[in-house]
Protein backbone atom coordinates (compact mmCIF):
# COMPACT_ATOMS: atom_id res chain seq x y z
CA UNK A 1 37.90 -10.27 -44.82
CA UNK A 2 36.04 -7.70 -46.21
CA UNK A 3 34.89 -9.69 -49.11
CA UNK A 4 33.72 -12.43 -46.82
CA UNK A 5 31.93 -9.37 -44.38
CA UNK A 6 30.08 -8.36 -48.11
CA UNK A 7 29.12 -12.08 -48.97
CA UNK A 8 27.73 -12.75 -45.77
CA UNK A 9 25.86 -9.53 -45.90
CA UNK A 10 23.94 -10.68 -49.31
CA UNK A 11 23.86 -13.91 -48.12
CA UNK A 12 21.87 -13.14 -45.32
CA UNK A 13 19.56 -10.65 -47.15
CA UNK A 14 19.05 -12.87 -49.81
CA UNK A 15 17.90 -15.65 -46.59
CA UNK A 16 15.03 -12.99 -45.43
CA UNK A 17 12.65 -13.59 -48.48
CA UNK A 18 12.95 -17.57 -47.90
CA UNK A 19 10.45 -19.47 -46.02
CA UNK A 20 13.87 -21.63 -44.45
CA UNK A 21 17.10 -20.10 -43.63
CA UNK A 22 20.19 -20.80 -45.91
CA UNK A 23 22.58 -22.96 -44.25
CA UNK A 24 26.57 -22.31 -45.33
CA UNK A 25 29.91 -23.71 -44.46
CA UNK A 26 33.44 -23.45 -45.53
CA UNK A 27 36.33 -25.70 -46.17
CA UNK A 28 40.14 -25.08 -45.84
CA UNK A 29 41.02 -26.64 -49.11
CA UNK A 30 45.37 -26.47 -48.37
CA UNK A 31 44.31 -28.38 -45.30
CA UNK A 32 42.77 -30.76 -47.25
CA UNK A 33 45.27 -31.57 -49.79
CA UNK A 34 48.22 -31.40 -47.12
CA UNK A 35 46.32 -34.29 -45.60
CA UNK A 36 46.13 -36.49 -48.75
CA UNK A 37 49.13 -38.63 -49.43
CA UNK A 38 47.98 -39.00 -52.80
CA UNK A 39 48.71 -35.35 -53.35
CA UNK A 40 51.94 -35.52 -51.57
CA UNK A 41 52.82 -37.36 -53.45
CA UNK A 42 51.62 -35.89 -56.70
CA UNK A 43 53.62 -32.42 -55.74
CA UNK A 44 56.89 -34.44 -55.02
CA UNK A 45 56.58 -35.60 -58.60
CA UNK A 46 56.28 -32.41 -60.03
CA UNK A 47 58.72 -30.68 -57.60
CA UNK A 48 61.20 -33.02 -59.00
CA UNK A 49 60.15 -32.53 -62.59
CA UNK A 50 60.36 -29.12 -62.24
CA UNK A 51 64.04 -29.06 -60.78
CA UNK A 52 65.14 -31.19 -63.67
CA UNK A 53 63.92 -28.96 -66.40
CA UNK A 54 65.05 -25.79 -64.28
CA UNK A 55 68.63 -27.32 -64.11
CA UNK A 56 68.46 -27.80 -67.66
CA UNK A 57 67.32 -24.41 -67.83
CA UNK A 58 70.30 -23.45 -66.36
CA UNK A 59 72.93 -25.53 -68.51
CA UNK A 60 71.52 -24.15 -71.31
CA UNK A 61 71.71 -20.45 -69.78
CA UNK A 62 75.64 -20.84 -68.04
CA UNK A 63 76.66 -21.76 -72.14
CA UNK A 64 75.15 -18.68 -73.24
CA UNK A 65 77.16 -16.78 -71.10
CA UNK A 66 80.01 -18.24 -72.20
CA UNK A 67 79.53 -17.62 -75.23
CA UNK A 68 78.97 -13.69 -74.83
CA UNK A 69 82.07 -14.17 -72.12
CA UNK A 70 84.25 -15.38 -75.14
CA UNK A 71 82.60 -13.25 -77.79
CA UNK A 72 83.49 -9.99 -75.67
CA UNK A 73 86.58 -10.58 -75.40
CA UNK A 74 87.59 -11.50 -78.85
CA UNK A 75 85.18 -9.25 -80.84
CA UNK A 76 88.04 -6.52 -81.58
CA UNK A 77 90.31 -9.38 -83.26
CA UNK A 78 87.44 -10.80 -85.57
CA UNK A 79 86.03 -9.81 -89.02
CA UNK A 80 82.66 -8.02 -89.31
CA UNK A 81 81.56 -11.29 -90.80
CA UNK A 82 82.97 -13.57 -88.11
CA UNK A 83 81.43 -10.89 -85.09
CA UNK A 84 78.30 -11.33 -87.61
CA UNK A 85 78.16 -14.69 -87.07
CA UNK A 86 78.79 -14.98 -83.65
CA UNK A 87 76.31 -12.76 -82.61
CA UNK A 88 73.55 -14.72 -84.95
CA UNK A 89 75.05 -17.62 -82.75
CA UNK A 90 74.03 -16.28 -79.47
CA UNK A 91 70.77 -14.99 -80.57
CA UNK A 92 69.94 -18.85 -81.25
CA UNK A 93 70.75 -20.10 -78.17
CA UNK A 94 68.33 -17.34 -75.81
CA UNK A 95 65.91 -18.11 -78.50
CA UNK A 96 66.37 -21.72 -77.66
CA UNK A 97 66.21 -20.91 -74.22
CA UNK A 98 63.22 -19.05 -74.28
CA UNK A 99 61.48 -21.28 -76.22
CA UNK A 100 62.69 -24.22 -73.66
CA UNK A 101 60.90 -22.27 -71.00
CA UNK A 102 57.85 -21.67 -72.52
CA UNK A 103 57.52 -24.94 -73.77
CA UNK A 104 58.27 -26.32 -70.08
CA UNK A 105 57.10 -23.75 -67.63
CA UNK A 106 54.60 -21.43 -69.81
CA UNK A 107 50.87 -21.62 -69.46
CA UNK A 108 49.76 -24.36 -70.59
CA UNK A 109 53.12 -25.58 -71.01
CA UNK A 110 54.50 -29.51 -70.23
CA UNK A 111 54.51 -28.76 -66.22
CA UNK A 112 51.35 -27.53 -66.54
CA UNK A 113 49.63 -30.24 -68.38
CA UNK A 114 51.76 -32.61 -65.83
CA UNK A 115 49.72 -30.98 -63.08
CA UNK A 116 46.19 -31.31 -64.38
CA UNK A 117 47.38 -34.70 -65.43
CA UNK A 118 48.54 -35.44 -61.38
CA UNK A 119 46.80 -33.04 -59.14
CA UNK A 120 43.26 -32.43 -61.18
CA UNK A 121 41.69 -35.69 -60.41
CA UNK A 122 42.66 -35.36 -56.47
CA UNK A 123 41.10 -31.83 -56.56
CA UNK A 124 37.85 -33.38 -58.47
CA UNK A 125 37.79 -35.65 -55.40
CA UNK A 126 38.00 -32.79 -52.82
CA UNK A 127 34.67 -31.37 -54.99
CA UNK A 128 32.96 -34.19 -55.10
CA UNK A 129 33.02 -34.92 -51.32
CA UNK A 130 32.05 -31.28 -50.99
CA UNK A 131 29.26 -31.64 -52.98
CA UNK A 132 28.34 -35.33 -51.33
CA UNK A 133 28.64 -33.01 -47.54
CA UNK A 134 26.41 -30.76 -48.88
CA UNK A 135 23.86 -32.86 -49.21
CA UNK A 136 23.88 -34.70 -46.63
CA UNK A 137 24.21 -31.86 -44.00
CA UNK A 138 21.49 -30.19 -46.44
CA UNK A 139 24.09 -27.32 -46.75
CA UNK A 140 22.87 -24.76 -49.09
CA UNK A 141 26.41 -23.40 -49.69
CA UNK A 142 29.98 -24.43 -48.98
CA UNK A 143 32.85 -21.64 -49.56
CA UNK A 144 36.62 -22.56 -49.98
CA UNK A 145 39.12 -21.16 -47.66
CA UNK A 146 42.12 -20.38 -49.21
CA UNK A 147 43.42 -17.42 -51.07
CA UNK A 148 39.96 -16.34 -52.39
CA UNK A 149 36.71 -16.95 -51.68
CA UNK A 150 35.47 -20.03 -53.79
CA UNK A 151 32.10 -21.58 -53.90
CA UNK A 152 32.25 -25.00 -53.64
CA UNK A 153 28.44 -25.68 -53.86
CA UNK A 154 25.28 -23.96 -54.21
CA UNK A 155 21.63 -24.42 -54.13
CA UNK A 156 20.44 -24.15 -57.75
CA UNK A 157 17.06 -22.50 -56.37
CA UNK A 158 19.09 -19.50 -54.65
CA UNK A 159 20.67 -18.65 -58.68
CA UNK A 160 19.46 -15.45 -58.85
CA UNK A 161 21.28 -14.58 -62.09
CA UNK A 162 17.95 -14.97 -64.61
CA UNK A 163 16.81 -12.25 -61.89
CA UNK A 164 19.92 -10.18 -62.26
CA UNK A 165 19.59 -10.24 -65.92
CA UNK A 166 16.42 -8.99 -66.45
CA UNK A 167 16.77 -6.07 -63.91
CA UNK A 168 20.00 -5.02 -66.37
CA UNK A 169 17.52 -5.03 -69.17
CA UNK A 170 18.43 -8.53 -71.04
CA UNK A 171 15.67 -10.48 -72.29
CA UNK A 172 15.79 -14.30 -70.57
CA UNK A 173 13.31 -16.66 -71.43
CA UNK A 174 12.71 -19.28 -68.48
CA UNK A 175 13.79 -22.54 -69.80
CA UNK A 176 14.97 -23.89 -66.75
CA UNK A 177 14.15 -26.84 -67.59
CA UNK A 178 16.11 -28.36 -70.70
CA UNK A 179 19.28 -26.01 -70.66
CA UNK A 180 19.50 -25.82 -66.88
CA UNK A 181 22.80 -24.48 -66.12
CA UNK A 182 21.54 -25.00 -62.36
CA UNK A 183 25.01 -23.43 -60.71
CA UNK A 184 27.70 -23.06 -62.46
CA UNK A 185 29.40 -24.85 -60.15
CA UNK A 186 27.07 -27.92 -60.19
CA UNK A 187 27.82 -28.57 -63.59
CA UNK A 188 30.12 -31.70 -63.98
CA UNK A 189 31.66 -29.88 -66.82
CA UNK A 190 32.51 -26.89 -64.58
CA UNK A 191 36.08 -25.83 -64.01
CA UNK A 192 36.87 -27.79 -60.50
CA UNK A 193 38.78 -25.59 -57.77
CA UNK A 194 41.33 -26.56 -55.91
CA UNK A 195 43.62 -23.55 -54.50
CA UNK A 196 47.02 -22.62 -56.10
CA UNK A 197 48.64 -26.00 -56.41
């Protein structure tokens, strides 16, 4: 809330110096997406994905403890070399496991890349029509409601980041022109939000 209290605040300083004042909105993004069957169904698929590879996850964990079960209680009766062995055994497997893991669940891991692969292109959608609202209701802003505060869309002429940059000293030269960044988030190559899905 407080955030929101300080955006507003510069929002509506920033609106005194204009000739027109800035219009804004907000959209509840998890509202969205729970009303898209398309991303119903795209979570189903990974929910079931996901309880494969943890029940695998789980196989693979339940025979490591069997082996440290069995490897307690028969250390005292085996040779150095044989304990040696066993315990180079065990090591393996939560090595295994680990990597297993990491390989399904880490960042950037296989359930991760399933996600961008299912739920990316339903989330470029949601931008899109943002940005398509925008326009049409002549919106100068549009905020995401969710766990942060995202911004959806903005006005390239309210950037004031050249102006930012040359009050901290850094020399900009105005090419607005060619290398337009316009807002960061009005470039198609811009990371696309979407919540924590």
């Amino acid at each position: 809330m407080k955030k929101i209290v300080i955006l507003l605040g510069l929002l509506f300083c920033f609106g005194l110096n204009q000739s027109q004042a800035q219009r804004f909105a907000y959209v509840d993004t998890d509202y969205i997406l729970d009303m898209l069957p398309e991303y119903k169904s795209a979570q189903k698929q990974l929910d079931l994905i996901a309880e494969t590879w943890q029940k695998e996850a789980e196989e693979k964990k339940a025979e490591i403890d069997k082996m440290m079960q069995e490897f307690q209680a028969e250390q005292i009766l085996l040779t150095a070399e044989i304990k040696k062995k066993k315990e180079t055994d065990i090591k393996l497997k939560e090595a295994e496991l680990k990597e297993f893991m990491n390989k399904k669940f880490g960042y950037e891991g296989e359930l991760f890349k399933k996600r961008q692969e299912l739920v990316k292109p339903i989330q470029d959608k949601v931008f899109d029509a943002c940005q398509n609202i925008a326009k049409k209701s002549a919106l100068d802003f549009i905020f995401a409601k969710g766990g942060e505060m995202i911004m959806m869309y903005s006005n390239a002429k309210y950037d004031k980041s050249d102006e930012v940059l040359i009050e901290l000293g850094v020399n900009v030269t105005k090419n607005k022109g060619n290398n337009s960044p316009e807002s960061p988030n009005n470039s198609p190559n811009a990371p696309r939000p979407g919540g924590r899905r």
